[in-house]
C-alpha atoms as a PDB file:
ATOM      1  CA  UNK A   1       1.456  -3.971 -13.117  1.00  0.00           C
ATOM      2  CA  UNK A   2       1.314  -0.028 -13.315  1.00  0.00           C
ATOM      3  CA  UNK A   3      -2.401  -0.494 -12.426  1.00  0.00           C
ATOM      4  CA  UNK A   4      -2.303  -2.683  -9.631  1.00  0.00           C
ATOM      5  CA  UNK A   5       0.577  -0.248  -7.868  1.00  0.00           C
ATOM      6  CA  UNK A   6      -1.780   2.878  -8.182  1.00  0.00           C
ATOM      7  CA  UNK A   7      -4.534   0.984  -6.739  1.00  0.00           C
ATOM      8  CA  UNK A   8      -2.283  -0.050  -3.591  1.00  0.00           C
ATOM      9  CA  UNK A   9      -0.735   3.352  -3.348  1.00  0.00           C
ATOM     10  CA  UNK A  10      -4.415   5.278  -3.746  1.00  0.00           C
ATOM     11  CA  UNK A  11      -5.388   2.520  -0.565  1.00  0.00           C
ATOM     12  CA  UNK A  12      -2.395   3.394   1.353  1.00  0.00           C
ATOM     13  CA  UNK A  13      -2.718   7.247   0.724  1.00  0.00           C
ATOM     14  CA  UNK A  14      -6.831   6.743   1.658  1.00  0.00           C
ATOM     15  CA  UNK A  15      -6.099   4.659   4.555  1.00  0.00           C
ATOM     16  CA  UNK A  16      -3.499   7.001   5.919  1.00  0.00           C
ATOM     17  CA  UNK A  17      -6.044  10.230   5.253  1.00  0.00           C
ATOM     18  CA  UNK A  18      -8.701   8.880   7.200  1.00  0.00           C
ATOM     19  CA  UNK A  19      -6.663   7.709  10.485  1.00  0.00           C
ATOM     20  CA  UNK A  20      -4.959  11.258  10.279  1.00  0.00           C
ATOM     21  CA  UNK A  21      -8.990  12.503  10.300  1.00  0.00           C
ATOM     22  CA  UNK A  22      -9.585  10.985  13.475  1.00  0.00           C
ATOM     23  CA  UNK A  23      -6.317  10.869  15.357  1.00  0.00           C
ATOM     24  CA  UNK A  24      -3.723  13.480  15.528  1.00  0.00           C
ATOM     25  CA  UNK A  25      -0.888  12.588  13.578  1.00  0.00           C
ATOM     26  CA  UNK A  26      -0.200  13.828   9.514  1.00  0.00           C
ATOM     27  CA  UNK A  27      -1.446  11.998   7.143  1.00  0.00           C
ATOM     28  CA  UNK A  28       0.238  11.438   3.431  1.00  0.00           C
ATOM     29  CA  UNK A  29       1.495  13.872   1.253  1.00  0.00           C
ATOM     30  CA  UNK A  30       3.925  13.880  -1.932  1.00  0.00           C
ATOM     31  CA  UNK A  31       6.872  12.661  -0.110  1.00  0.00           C
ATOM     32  CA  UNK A  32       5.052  10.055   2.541  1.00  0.00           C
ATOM     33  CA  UNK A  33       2.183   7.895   2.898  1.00  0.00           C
ATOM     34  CA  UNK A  34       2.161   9.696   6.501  1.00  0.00           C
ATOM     35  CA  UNK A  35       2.884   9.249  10.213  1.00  0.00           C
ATOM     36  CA  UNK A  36       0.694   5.919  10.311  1.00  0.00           C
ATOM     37  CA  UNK A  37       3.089   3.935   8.069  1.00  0.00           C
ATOM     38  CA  UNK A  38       6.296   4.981  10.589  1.00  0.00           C
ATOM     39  CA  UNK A  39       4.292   3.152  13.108  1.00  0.00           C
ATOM     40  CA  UNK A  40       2.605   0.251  11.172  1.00  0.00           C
ATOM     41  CA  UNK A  41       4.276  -2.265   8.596  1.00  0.00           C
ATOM     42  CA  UNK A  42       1.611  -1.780   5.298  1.00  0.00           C
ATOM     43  CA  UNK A  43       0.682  -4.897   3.842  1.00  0.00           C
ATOM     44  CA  UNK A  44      -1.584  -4.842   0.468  1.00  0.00           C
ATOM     45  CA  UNK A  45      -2.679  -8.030  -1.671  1.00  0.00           C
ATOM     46  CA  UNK A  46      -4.406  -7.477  -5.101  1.00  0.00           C
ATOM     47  CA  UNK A  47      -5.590 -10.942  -6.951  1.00  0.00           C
ATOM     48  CA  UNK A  48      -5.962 -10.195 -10.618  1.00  0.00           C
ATOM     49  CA  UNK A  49      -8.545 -12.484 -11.863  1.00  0.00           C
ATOM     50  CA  UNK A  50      -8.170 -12.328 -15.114  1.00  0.00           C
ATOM     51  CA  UNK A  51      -4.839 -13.064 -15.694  1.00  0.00           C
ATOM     52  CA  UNK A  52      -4.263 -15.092 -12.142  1.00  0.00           C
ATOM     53  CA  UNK A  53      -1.631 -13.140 -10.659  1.00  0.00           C
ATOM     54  CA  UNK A  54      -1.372 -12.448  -7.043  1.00  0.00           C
ATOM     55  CA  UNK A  55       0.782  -8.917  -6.475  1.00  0.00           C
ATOM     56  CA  UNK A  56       1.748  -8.397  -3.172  1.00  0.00           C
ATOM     57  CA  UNK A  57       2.689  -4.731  -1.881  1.00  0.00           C
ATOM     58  CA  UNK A  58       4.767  -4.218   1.652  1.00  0.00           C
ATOM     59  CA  UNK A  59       6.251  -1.184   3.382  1.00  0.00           C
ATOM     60  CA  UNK A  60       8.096  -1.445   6.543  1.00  0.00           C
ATOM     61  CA  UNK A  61       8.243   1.315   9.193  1.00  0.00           C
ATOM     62  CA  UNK A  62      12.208   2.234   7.683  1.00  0.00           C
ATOM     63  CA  UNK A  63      11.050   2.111   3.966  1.00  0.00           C
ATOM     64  CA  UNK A  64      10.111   5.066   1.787  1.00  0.00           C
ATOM     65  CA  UNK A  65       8.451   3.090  -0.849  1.00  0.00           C
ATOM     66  CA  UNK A  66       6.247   0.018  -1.204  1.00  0.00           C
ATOM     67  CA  UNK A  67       8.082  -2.931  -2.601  1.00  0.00           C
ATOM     68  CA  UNK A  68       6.037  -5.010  -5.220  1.00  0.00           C
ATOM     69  CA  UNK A  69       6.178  -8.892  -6.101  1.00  0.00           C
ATOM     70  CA  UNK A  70       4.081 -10.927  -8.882  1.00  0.00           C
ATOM     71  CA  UNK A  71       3.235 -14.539  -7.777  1.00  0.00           C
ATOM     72  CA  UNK A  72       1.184 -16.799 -10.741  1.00  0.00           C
ATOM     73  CA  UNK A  73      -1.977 -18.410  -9.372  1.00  0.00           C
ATOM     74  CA  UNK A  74      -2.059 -22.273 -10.044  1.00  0.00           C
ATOM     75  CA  UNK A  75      -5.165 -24.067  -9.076  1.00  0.00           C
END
C-alpha cells in the first residue's frame, strides 16, 4: 500500500507543478499539494493487477491529506 500512496502523491505533487507553470497560483511544497487542490476536490484510482485491488485516493478542498481505501476486485 506504501507504493501505491507515493505514486498518487508524486501525481498530485506533478499535477499541481505543472498547472502552477502555466497559471499563477503556487504549486506544492512540503506542507501542500498547492493552491490547485484548495480549489479542486483530487480524485486518484490505482488498479493493482497483480494482486486485484482497486485503491482509491481523495482530497477535498478542507483536507490536508489524501485519504486512502482498498477495495478487492471480483470478476
Amino acid at each position: 500500500m506504501d507504493e501505491v500512496e507515493d505514486l498518487g502523491k508524486n501525481f498530485a505533487e506533478m499535477v499541481s507543478t505543472e498547472v502552477s507553470e502555466t497559471q499563477e497560483i503556487e504549486g506544492p511544497d512540503k506542507e501542500s499539494y498547492g493552491d490547485l487542490f484548495l480549489e479542486y476536490d483530487l480524485r486518484i484510482i490505482v488498479r493493482e493487477e497483480e494482486t486485484r485491488k482497486l485503491s482509491t485516493g481523495s482530497k477535498g478542498t478542507n483536507e490536508a491529506e489524501i485519504s486512502w481505501y482498498v477495495y478487492e476486485i471480483n470478476y
